[in-house]
Protein backbone atom coordinates (compact mmCIF):
# COMPACT_ATOMS: atom_id res chain seq x y z
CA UNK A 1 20.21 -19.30 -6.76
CA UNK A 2 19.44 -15.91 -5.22
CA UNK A 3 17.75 -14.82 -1.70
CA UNK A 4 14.49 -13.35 -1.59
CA UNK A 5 12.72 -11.39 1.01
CA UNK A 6 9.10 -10.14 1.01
CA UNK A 7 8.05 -7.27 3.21
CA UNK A 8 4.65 -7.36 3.62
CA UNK A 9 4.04 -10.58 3.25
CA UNK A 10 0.26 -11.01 4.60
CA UNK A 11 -1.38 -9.39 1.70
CA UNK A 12 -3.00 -10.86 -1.24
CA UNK A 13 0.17 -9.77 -3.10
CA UNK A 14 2.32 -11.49 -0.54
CA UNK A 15 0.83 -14.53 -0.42
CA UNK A 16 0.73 -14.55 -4.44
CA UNK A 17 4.05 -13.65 -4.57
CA UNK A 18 4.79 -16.90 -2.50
CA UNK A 19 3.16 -19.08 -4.37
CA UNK A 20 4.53 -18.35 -7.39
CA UNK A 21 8.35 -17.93 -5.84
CA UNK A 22 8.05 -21.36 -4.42
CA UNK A 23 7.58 -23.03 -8.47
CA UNK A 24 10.75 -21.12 -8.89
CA UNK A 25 13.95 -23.15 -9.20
CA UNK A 26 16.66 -19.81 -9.06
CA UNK A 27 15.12 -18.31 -5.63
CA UNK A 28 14.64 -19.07 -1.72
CA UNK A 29 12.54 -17.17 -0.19
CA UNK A 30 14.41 -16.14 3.59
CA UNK A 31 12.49 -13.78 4.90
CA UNK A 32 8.73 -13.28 4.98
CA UNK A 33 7.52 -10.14 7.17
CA UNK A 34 4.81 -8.75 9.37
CA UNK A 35 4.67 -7.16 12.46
CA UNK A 36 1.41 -8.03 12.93
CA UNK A 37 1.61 -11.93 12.13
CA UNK A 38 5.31 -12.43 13.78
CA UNK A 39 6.00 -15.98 14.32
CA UNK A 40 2.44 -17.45 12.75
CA UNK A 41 3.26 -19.61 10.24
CA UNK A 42 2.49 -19.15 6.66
CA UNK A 43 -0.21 -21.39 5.98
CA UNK A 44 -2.53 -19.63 9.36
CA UNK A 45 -3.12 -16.81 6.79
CA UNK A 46 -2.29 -18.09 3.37
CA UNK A 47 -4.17 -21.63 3.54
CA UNK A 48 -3.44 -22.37 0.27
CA UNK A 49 0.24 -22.49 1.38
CA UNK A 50 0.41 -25.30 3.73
CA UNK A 51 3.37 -27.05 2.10
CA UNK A 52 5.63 -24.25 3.16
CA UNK A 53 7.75 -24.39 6.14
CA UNK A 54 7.89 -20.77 6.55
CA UNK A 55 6.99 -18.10 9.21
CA UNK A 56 5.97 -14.55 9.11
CA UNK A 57 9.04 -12.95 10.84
CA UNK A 58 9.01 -9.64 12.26
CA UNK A 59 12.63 -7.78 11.03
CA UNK A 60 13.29 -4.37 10.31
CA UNK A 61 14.05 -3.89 6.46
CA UNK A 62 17.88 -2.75 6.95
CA UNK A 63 18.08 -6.19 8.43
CA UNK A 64 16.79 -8.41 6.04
CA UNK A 65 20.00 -10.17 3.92
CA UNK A 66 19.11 -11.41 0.35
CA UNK A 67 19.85 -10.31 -2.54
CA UNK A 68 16.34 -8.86 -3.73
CA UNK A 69 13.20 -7.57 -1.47
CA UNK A 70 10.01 -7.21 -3.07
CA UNK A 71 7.81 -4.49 -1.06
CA UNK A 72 4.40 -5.35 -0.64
CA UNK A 73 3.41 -2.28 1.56
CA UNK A 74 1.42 0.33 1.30
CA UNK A 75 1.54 4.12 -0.10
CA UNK A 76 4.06 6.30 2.20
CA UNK A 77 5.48 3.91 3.80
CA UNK A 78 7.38 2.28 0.59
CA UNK A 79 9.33 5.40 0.76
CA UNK A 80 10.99 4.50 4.14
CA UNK A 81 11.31 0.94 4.03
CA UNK A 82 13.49 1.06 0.50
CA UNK A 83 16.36 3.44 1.16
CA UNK A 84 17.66 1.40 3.68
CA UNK A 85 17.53 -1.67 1.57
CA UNK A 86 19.06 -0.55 -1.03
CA UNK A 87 21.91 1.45 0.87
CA UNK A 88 22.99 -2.39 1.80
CA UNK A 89 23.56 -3.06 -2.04
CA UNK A 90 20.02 -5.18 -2.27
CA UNK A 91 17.79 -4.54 -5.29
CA UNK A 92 14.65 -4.07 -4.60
CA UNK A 93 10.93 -4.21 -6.30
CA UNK A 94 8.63 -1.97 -5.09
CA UNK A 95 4.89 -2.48 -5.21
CA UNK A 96 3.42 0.68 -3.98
CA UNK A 97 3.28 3.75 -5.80
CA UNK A 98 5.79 5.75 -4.49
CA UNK A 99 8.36 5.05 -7.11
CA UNK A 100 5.95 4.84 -10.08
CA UNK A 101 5.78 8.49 -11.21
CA UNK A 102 8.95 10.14 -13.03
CA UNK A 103 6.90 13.44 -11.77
CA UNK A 104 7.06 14.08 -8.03
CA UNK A 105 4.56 17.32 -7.82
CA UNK A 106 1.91 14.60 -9.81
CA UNK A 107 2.52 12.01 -7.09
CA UNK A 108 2.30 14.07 -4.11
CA UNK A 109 -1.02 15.81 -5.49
CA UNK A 110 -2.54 12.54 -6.21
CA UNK A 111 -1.41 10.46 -3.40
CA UNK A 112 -1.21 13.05 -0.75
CA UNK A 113 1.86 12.01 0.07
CA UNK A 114 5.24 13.92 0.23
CA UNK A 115 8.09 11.88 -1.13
CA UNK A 116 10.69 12.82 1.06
CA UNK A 117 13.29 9.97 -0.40
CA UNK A 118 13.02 10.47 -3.54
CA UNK A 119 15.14 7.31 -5.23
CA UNK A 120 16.17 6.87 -9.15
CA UNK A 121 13.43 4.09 -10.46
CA UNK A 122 12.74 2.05 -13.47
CA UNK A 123 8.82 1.39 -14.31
CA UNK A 124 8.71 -1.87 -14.38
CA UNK A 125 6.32 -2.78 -17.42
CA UNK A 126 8.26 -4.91 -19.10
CA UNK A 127 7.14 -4.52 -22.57
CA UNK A 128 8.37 -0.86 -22.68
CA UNK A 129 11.05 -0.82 -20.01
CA UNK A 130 13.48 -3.91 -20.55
CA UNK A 131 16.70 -3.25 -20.96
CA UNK A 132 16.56 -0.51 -18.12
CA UNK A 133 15.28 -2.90 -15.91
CA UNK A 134 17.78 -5.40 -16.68
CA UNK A 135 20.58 -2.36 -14.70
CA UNK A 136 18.53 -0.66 -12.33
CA UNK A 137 19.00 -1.49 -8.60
CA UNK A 138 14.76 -0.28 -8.05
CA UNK A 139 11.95 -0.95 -10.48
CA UNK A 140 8.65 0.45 -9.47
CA UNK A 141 6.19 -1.95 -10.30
CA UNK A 142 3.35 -0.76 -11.75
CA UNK A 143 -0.22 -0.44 -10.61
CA UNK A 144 -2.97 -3.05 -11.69
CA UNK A 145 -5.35 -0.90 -13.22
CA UNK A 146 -2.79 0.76 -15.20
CA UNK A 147 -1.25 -2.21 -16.35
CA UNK A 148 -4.18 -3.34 -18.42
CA UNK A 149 -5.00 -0.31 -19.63
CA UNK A 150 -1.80 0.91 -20.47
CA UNK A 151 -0.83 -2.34 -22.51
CA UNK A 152 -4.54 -1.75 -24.35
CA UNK A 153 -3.35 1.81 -25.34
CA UNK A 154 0.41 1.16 -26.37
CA UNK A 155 0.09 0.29 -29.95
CA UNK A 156 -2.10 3.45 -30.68
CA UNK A 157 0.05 5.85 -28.95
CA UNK A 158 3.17 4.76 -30.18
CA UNK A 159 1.79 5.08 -33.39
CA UNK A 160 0.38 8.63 -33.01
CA UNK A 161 -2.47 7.68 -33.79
CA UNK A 162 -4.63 8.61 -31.05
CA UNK A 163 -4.32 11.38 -28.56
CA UNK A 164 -7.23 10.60 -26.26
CA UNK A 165 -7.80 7.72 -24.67
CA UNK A 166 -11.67 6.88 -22.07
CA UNK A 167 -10.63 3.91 -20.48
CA UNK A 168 -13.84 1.81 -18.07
CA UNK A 169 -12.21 -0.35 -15.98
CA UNK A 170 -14.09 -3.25 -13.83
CA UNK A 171 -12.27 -4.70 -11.44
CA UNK A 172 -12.43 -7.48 -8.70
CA UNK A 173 -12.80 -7.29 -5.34
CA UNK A 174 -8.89 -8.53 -4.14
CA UNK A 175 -8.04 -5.47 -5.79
CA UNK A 176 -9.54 -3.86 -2.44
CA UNK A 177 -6.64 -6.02 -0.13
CA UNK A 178 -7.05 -8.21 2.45
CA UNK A 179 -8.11 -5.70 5.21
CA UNK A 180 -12.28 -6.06 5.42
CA UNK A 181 -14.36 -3.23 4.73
CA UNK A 182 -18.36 -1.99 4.16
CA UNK A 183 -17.70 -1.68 0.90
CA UNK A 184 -16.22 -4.75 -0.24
CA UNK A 185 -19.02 -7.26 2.10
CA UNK A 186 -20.69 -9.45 -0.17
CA UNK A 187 -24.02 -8.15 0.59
CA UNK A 188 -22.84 -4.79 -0.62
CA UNK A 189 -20.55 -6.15 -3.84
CA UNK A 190 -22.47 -8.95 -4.65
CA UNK A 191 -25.33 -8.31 -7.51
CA UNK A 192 -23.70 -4.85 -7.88
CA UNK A 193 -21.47 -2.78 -10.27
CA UNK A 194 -19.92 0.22 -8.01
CA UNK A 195 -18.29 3.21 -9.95
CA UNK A 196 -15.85 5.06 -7.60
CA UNK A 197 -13.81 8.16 -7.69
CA UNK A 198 -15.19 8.21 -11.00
CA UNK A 199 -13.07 11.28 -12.46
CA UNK A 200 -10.36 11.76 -10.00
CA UNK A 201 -8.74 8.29 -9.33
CA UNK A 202 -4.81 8.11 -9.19
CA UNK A 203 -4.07 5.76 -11.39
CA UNK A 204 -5.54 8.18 -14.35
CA UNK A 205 -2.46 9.97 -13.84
CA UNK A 206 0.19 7.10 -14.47
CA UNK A 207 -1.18 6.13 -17.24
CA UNK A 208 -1.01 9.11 -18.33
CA UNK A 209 1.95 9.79 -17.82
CA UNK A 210 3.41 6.52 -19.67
CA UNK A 211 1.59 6.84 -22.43
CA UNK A 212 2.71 10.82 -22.46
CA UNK A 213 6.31 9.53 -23.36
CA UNK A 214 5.10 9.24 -26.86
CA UNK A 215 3.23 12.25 -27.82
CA UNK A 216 0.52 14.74 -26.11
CA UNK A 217 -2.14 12.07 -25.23
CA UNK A 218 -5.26 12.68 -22.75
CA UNK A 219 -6.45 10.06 -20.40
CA UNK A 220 -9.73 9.75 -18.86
CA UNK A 221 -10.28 6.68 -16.62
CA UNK A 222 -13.26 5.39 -14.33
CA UNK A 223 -13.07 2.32 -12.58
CA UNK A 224 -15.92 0.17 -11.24
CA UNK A 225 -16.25 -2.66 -8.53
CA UNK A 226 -17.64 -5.91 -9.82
CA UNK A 227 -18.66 -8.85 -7.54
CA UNK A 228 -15.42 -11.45 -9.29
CA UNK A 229 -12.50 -11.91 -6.82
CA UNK A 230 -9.97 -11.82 -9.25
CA UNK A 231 -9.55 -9.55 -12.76
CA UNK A 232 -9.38 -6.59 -14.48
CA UNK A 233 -11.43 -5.85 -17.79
CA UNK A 234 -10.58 -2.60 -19.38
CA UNK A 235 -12.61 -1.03 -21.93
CA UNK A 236 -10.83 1.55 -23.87
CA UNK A 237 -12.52 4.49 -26.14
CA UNK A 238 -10.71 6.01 -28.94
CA UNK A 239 -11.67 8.45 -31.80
CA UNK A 240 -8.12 7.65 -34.65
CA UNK A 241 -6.61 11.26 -35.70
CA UNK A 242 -7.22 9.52 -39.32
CA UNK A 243 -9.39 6.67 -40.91
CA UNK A 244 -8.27 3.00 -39.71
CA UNK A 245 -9.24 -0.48 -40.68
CA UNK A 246 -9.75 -3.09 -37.51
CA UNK A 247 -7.58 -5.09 -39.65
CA UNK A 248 -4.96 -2.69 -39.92
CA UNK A 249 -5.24 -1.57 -35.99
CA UNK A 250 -4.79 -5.81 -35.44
CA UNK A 251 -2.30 -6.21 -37.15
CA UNK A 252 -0.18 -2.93 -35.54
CA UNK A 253 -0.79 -4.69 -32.19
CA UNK A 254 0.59 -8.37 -33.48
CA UNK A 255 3.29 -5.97 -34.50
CA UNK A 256 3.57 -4.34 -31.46
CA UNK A 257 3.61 -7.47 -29.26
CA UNK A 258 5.62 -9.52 -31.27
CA UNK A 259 7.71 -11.97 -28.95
CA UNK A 260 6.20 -10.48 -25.92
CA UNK A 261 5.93 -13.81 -23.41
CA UNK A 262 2.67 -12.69 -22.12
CA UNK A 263 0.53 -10.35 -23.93
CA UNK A 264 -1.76 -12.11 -26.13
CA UNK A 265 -3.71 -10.41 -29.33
CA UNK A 266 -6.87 -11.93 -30.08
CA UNK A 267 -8.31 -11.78 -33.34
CA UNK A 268 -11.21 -9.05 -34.95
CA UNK A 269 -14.36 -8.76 -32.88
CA UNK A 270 -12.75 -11.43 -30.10
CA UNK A 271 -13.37 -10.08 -26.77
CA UNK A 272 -11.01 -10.56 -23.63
CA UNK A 273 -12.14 -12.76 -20.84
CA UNK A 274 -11.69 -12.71 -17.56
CA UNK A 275 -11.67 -16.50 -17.01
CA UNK A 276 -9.10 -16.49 -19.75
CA UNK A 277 -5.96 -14.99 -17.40
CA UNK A 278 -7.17 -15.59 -13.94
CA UNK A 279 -4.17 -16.91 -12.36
CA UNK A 280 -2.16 -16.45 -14.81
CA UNK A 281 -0.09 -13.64 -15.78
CA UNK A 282 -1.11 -12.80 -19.41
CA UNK A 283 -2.57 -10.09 -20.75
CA UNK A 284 -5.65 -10.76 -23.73
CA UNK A 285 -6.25 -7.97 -26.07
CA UNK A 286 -8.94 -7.68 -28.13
CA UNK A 287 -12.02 -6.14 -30.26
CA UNK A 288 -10.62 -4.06 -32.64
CA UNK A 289 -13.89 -2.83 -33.86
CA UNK A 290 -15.17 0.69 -34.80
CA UNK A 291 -18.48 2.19 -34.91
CA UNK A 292 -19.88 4.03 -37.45
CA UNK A 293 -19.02 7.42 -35.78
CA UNK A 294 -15.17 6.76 -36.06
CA UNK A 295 -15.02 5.64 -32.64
CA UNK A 296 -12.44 2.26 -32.21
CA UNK A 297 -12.98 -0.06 -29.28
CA UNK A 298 -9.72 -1.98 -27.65
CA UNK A 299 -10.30 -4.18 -24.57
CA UNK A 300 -8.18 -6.27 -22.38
CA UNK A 301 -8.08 -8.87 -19.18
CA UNK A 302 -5.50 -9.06 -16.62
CA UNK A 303 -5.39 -11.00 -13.05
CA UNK A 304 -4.96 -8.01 -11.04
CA UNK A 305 -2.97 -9.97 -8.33
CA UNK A 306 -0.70 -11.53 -11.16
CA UNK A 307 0.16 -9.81 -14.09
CA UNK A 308 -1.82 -6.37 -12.01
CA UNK A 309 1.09 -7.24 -9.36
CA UNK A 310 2.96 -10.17 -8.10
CA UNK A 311 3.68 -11.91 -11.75
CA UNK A 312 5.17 -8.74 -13.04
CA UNK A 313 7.10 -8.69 -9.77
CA UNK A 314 8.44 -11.87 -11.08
CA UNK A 315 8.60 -11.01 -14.48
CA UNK A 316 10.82 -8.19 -13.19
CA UNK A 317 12.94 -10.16 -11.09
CA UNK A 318 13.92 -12.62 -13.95
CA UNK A 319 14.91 -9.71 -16.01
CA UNK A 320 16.96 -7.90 -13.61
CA UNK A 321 18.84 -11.35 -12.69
CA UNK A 322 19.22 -12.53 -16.15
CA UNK A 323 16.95 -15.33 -15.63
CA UNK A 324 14.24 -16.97 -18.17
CA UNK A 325 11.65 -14.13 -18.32
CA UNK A 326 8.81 -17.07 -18.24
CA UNK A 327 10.31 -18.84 -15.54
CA UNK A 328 7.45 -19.82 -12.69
CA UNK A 329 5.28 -17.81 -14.63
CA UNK A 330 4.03 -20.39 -17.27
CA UNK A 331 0.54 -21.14 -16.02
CA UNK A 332 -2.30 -21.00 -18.44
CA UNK A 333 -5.84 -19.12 -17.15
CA UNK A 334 -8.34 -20.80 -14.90
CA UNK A 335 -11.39 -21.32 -17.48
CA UNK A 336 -14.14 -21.80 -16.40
């Protein structure tokens, strides 16, 4: 049995991360933090978690004592909150992006941000990064969008066999957060597809950059709003450096993803759905298919508040402590 702490706990990712830490037989959750929910309990702003006797506490990270803290905060202020925490010998996951980028002059351009405590991290995508997350003290978990996209590319890259990659990306409106705004009202969302930062959002970059560690690739990514609460569908856009066969390209992602718990590879021509991993934290990959100007089309569906965020959290955790890498994670899609 270990102790778990959450800081940050209010958010979509919080309260997902309790749910699914409270099916988990190795953890206790002791701490659960907000300043500005201290002493409301849990349920008040996570209705859906009634059954737990907990409270959001107000404590200062350096005095939280378990012996992992998953940080559900936001950009630039990660970078604060962790050194403390792990100074006192607790491992920590980190959900924010300041630990994601092996680069620091492409995360400060891109978030805005100066890192000023720089830590050693692991990127926690488990399908590439296992065994180092199984010793690191930090894994930075990785964003949602690139999550599904990156997982879409792998195969390919790996394989040299493409060096550019379009990725369209429609997401869901948690992927906003909890905190209102104009732009995610349902009169604005609703009956809508939104393109934003259409050539210049951040999480271009770390894809990027993960998929770089196999060869020169290119990334060019555009996400969109869509009125769904929950998933990401990724579209991805290749042009092969040489003639492939959908068949072949299937079969080097079965390959690929062989004994992976929760990426799935559909067959030829099968397309990802949404409904299919909603609440779960699985990753579908599919189409396969290719157009007559050489052009191959990959797709994949995430939950971007599971296996975009607080499943791989989990996922993590059960690596780094040696426990069953499925374990509370097991729950199929919501369909329909």
């Amino acid at each position: 049995m270990i102790q778990v702490g959450i800081i940050g706990a209010n958010g979509y990712t919080g309260g997902e991360l309790l749910k699914i830490l409270n099916n988990h037989p190795h953890v206790e959750v002791v701490a659960a933090t907000s300043r500005k929910f201290d002493g409301v309990p849990i349920y008040k702003v996570h209705p859906h978690l009634r059954d737990l006797e907990l409270e959001f506490k107000k404590i200062e990270p350096g005095d939280i004592a378990a012996d992992l803290v998953f940080t559900a905060t936001p950009h630039g202020a990660s970078m604060n909150i962790v050194p403390p925490i792990i100074e006192k010998g607790i491992k920590v996951i980190d959900l924010s992006g300041d630990y994601r980028f092996d680069d620091l002059d492409v995360y400060e351009k891109w978030y805005g941000l100066k890192q000023t405590n720089p830590l050693e991290s692991v990127y926690g995508l488990p399908e590439v990064f296992r065994e180092d997350i199984q010793k690191t003290d930090l894994v930075a978990n990785p964003g949602c969008f690139p999550t599904g996209a990156i997982l879409a590319c792998l195969p390919l890259a790996a394989e040299k066999l493409v060096d550019r990659f379009i990725i369209d990306a429609k997401t869901g409106v948690s992927g906003a957060g909890i905190k209102p705004s104009e732009t995610t009202m349902f009169t604005n969302c609703s009956d809508n597809v939104i393109p934003y930062l259409v050539t210049s959002h951040r999480h271009a970059p770390e894809i990027q950059e993960k998929l770089s560690r196999y060869g020169d690739v290119k990334v060019s990514f555009t996400p969109h709003l869509v009125p769904v609460i929950r998933g990401i569908f990724s579209t991805v856009h290749t042009f092969p450096v040489e003639d492939v066969t959908s068949s072949y390209v299937k079969e080097l992602y079965d390959d690929f993803y062989e004994g992976e718990p929760f990426v799935r590879v559909l067959d030829v021509g099968e397309i990802p759905r949404l409904s299919s991993v909603r609440g779960s934290n699985y990753c579908y990959i599919g189409s396969f298919d290719s157009d007559e100007n050489g052009r191959l089309v990959i797709a994949s569906s995430i939950d971007n508040l599971v296996k975009g965020a607080s499943g791989q959290a989990v996922h993590n955790m059960n690596i780094m402590f040696g426990f069953d890498e499925i374990e509370a994670l097991d729950m199929l899609g919501l369909h329909p």
